[in-house]
PDB file of N, CA and C in Angstrom:
ATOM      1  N   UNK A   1     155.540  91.586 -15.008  1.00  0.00           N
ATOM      2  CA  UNK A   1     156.602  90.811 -15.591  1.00  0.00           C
ATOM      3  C   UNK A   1     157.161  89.816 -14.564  1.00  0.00           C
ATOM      4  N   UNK A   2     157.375  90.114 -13.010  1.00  0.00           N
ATOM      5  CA  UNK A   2     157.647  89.280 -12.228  1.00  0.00           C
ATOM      6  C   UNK A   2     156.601  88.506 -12.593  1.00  0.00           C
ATOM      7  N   UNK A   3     155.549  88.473 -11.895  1.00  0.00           N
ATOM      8  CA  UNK A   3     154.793  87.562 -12.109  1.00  0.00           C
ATOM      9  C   UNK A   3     154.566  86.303 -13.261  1.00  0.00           C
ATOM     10  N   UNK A   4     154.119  86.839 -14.298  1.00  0.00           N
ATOM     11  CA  UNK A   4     154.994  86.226 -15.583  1.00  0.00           C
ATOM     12  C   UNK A   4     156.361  85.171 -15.590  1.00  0.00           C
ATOM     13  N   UNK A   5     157.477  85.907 -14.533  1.00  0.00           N
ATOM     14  CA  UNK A   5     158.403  84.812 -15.107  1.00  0.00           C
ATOM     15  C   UNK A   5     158.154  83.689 -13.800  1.00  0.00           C
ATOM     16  N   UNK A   6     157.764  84.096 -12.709  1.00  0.00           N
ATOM     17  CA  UNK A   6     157.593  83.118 -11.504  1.00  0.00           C
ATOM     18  C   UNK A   6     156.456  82.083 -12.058  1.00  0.00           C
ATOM     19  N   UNK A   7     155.224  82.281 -12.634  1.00  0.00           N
ATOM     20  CA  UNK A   7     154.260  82.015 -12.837  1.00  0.00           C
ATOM     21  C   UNK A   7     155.251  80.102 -13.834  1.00  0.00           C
ATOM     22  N   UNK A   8     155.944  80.892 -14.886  1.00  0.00           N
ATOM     23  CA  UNK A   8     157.087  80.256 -16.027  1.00  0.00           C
ATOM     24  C   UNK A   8     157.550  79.064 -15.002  1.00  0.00           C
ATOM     25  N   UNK A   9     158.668  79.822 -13.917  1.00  0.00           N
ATOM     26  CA  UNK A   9     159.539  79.324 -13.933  1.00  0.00           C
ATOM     27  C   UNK A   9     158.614  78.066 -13.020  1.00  0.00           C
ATOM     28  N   UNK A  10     157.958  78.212 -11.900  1.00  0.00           N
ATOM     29  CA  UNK A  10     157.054  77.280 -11.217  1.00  0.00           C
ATOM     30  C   UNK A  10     156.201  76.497 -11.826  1.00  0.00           C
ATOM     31  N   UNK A  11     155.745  76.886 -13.467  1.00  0.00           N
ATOM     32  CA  UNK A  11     155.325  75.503 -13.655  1.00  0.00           C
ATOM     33  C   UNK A  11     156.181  74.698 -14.838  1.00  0.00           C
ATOM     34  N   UNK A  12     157.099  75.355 -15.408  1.00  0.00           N
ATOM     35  CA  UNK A  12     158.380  75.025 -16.358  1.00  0.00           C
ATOM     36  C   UNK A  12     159.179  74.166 -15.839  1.00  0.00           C
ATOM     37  N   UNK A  13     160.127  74.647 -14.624  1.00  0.00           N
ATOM     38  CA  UNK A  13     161.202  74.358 -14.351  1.00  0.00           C
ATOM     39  C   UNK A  13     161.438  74.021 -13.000  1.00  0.00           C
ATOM     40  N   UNK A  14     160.668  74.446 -11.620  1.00  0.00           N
ATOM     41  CA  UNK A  14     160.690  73.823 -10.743  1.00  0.00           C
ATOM     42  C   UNK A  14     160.487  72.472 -10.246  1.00  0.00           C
ATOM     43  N   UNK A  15     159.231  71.792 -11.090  1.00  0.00           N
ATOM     44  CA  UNK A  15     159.363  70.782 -10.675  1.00  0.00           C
ATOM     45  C   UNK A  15     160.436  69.358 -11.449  1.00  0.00           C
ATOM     46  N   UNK A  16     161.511  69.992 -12.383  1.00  0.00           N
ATOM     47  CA  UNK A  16     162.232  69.227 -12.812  1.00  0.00           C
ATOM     48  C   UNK A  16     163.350  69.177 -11.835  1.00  0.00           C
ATOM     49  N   UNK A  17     163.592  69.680 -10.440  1.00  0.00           N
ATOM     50  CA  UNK A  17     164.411  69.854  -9.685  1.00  0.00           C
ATOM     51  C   UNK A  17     164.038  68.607  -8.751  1.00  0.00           C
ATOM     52  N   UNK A  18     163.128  68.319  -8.728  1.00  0.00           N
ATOM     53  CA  UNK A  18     162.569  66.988  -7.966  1.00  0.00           C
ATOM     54  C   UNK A  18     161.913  66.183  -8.543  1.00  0.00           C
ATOM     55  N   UNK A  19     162.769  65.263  -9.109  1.00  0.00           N
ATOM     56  CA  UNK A  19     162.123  64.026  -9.986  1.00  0.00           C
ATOM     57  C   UNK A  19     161.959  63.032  -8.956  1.00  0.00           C
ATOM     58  N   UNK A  20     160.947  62.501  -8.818  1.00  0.00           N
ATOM     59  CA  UNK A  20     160.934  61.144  -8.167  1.00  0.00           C
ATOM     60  C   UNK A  20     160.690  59.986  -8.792  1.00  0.00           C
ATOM     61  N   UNK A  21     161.842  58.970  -8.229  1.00  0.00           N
ATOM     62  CA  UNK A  21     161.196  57.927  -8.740  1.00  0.00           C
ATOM     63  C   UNK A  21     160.563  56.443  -8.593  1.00  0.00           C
ATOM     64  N   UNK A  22     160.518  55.753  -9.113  1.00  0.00           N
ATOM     65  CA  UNK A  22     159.494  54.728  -9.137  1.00  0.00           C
ATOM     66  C   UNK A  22     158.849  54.349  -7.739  1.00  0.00           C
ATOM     67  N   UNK A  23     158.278  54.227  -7.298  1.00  0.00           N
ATOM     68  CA  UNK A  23     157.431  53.469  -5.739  1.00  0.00           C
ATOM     69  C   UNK A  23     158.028  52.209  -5.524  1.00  0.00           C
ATOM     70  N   UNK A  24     158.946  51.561  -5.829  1.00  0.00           N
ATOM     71  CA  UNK A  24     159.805  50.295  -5.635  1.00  0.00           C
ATOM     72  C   UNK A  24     161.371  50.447  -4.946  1.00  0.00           C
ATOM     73  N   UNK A  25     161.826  51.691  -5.456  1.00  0.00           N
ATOM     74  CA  UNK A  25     162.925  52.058  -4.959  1.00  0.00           C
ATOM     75  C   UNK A  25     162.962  52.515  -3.730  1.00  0.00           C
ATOM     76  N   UNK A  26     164.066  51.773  -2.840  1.00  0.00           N
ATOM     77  CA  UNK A  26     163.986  52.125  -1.818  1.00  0.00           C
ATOM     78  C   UNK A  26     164.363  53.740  -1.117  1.00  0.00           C
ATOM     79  N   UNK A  27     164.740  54.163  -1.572  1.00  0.00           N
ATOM     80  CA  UNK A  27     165.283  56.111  -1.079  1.00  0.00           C
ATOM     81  C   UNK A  27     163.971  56.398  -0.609  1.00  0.00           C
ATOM     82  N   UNK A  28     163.927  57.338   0.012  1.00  0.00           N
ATOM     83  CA  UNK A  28     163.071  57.841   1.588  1.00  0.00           C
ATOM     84  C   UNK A  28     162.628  59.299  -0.166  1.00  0.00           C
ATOM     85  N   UNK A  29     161.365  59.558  -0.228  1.00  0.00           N
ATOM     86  CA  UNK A  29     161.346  60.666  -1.133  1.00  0.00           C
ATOM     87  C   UNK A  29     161.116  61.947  -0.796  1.00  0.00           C
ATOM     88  N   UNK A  30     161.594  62.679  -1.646  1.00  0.00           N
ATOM     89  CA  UNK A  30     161.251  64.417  -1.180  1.00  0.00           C
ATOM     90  C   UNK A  30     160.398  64.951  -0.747  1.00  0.00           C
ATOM     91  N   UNK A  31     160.020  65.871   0.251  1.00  0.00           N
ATOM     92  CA  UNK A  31     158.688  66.504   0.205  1.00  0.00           C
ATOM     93  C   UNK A  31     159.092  68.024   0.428  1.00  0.00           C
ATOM     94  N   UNK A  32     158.559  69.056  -0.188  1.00  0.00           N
ATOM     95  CA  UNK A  32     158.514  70.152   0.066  1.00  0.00           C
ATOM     96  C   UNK A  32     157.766  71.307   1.068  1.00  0.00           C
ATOM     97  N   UNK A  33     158.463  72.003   1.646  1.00  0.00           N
ATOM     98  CA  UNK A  33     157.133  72.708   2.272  1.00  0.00           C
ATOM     99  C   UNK A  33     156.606  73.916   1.750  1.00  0.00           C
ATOM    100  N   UNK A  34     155.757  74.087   1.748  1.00  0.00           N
ATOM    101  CA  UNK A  34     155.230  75.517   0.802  1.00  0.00           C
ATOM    102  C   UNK A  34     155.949  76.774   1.519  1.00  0.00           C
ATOM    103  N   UNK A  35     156.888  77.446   0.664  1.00  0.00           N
ATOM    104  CA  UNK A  35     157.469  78.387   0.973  1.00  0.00           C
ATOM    105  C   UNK A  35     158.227  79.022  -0.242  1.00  0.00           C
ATOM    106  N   UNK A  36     157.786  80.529  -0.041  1.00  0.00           N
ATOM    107  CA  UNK A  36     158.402  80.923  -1.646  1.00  0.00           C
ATOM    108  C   UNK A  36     159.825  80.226  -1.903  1.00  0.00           C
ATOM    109  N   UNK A  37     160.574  80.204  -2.860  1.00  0.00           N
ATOM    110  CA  UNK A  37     161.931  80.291  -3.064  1.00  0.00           C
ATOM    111  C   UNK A  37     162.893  81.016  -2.505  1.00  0.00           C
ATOM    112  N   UNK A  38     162.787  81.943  -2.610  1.00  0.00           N
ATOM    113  CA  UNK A  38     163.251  83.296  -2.016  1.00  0.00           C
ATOM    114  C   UNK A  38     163.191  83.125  -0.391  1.00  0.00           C
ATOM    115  N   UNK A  39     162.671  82.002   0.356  1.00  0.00           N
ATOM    116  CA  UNK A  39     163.024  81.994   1.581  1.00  0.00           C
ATOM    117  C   UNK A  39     163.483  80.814   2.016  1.00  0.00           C
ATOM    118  N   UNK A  40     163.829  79.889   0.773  1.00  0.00           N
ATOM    119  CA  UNK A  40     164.696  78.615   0.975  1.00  0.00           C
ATOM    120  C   UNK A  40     165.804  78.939   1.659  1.00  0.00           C
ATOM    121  N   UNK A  41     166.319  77.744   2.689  1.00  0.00           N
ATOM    122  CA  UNK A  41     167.853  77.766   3.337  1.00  0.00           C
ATOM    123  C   UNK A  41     168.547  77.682   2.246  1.00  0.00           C
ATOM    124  N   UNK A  42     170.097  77.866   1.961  1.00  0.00           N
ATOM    125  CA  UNK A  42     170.827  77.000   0.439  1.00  0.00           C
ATOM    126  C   UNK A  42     171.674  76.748   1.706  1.00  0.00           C
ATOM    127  N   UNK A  43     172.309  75.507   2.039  1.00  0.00           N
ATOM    128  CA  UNK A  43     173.020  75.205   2.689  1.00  0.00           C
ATOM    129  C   UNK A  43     173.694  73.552   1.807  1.00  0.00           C
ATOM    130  N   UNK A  44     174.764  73.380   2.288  1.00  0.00           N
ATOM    131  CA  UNK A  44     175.668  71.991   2.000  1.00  0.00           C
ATOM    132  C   UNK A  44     175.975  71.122   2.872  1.00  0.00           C
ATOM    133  N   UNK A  45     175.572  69.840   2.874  1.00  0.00           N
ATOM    134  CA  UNK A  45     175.265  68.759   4.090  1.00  0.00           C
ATOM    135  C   UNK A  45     176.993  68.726   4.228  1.00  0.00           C
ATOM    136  N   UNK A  46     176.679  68.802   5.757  1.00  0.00           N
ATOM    137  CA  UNK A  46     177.793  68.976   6.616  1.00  0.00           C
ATOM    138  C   UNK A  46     178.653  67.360   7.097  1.00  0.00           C
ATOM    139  N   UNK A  47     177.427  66.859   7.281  1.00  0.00           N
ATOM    140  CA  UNK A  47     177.641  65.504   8.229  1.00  0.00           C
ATOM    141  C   UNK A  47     175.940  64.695   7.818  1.00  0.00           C
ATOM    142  N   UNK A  48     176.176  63.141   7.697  1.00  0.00           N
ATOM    143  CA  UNK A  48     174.936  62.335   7.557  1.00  0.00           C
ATOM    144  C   UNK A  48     175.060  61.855   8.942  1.00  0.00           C
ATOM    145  N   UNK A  49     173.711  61.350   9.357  1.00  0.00           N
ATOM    146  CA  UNK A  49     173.348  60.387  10.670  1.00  0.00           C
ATOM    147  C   UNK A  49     172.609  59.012   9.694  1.00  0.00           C
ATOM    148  N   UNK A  50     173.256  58.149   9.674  1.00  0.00           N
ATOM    149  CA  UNK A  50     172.577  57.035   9.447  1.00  0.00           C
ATOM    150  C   UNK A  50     172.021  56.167  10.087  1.00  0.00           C
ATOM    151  N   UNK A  51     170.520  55.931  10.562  1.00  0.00           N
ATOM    152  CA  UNK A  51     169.900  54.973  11.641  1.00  0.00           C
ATOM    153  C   UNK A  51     170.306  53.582  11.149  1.00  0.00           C
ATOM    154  N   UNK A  52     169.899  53.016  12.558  1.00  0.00           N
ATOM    155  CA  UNK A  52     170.200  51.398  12.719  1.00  0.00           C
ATOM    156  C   UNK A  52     169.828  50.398  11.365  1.00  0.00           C
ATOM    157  N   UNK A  53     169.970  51.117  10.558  1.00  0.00           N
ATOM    158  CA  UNK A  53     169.528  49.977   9.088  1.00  0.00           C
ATOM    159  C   UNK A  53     170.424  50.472   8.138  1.00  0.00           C
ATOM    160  N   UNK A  54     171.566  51.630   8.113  1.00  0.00           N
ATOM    161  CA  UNK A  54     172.112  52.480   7.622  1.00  0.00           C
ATOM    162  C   UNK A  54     171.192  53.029   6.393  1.00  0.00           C
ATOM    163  N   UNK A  55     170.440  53.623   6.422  1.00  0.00           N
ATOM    164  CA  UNK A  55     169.857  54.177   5.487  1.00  0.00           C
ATOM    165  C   UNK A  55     169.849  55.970   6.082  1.00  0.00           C
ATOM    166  N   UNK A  56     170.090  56.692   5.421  1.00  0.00           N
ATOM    167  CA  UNK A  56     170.085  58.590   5.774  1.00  0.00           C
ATOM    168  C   UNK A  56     169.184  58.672   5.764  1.00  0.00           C
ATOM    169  N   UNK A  57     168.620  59.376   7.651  1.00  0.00           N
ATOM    170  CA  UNK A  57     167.585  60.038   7.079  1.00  0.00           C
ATOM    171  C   UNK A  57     167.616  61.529   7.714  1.00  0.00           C
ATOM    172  N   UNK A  58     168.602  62.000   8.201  1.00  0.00           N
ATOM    173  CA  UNK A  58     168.780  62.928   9.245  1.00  0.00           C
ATOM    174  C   UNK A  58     169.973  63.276   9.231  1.00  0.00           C
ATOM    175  N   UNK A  59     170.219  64.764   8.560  1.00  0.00           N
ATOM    176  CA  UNK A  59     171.651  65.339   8.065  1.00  0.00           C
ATOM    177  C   UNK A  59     171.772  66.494   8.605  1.00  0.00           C
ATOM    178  N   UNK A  60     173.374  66.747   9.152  1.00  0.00           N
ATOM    179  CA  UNK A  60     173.500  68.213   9.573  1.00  0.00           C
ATOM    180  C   UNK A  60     173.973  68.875   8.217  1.00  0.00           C
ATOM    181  N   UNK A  61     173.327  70.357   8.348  1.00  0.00           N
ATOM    182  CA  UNK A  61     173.807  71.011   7.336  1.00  0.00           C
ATOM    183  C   UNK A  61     174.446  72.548   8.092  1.00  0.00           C
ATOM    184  N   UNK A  62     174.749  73.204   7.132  1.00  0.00           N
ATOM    185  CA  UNK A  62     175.886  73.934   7.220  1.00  0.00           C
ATOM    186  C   UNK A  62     175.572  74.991   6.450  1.00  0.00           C
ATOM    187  N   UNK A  63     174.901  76.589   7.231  1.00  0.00           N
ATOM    188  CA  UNK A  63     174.400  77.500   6.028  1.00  0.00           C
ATOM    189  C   UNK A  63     175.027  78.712   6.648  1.00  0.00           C
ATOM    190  N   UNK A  64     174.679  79.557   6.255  1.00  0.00           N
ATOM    191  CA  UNK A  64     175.357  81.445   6.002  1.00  0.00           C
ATOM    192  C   UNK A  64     174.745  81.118   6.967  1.00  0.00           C
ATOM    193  N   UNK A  65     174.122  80.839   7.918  1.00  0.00           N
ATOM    194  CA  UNK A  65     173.587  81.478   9.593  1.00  0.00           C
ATOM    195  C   UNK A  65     173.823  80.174  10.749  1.00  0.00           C
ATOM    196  N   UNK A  66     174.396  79.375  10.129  1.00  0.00           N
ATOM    197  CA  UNK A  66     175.486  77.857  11.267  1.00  0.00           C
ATOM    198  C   UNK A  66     174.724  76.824  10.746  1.00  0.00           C
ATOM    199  N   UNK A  67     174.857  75.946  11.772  1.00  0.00           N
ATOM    200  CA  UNK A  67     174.879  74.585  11.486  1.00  0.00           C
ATOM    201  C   UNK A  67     173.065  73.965  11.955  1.00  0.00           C
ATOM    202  N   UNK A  68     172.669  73.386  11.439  1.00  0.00           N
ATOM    203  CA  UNK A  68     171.150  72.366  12.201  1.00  0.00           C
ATOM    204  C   UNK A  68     170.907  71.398  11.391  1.00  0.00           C
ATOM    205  N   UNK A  69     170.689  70.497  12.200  1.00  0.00           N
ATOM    206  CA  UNK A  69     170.049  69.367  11.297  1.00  0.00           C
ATOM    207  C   UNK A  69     168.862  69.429  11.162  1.00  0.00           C
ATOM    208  N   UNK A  70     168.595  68.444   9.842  1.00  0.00           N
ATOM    209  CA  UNK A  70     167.167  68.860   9.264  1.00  0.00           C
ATOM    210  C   UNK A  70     166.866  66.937   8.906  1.00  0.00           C
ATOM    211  N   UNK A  71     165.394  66.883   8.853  1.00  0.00           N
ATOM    212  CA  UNK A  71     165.027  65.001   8.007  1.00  0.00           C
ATOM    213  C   UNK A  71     165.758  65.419   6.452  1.00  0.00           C
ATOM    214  N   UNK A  72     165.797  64.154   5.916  1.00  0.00           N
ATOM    215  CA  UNK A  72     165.918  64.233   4.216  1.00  0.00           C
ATOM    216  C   UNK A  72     164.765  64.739   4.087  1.00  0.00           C
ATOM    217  N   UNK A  73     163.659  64.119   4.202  1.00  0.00           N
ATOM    218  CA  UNK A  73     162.542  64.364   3.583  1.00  0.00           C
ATOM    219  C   UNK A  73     161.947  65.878   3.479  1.00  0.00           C
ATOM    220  N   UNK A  74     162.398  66.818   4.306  1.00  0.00           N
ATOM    221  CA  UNK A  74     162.265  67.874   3.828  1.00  0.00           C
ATOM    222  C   UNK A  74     163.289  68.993   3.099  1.00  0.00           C
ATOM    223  N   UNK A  75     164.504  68.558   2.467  1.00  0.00           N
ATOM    224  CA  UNK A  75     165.098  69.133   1.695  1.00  0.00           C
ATOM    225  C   UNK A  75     164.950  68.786   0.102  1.00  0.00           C
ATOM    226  N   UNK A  76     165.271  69.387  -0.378  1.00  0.00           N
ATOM    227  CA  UNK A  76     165.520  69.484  -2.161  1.00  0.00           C
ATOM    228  C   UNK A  76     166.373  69.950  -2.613  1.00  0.00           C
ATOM    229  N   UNK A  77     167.346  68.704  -3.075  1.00  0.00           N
ATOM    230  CA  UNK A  77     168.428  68.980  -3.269  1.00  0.00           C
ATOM    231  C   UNK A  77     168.742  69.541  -4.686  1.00  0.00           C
ATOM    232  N   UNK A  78     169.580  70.304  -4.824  1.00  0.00           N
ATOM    233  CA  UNK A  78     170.042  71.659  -6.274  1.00  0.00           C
ATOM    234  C   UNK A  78     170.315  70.552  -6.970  1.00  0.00           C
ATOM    235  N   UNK A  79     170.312  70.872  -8.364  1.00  0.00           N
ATOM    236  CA  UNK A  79     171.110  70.232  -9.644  1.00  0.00           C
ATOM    237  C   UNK A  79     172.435  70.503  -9.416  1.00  0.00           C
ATOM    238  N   UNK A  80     173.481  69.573  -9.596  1.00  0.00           N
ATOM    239  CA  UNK A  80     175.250  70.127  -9.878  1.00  0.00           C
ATOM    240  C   UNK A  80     175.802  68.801 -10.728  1.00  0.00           C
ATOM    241  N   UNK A  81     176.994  69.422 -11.258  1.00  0.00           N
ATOM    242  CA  UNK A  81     177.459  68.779 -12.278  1.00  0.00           C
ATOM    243  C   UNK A  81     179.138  68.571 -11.365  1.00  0.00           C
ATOM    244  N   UNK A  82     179.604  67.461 -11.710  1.00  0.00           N
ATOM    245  CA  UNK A  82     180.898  67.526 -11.518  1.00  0.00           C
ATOM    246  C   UNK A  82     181.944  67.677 -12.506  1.00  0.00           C
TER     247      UNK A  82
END
């Protein structure tokens, strides 16, 4: 039954968490690294570093075990609603 719902939820619903879009837009895009879920950081960007063009690409974050910065390009950011 685990299997079953991971099997679901990874090809259902995970990849609607990272939409990318068009190849024209300028934003730097997501990349993931292969690692179950279950051993994702969940952390909340603490502080941005914006390089000499101001564009983000290098954020401190802020998790249950302290602070490190990480590139954009390897986070994926949660769905939230305000």
């Amino acid at each position: 039954m685990h299997q079953h719902f991971w099997k679901r939820w990874n090809l259902e619903f995970l990849h609607t968490l990272q939409q990318r879009s068009k190849w024209t837009d300028p934003s730097t895009p997501i990349k993931t690294i292969h690692l179950p879920p279950l051993h994702w950081r969940v952390g909340r960007v603490f502080e941005t570093h914006p390089g000499s063009d101001n564009v983000v690409r290098v954020v401190t974050l802020k998790t249950a075990l302290g602070t490190l910065k990480r590139p954009v390009v390897k986070l994926c950011p949660l769905p939230y609603s305000l």
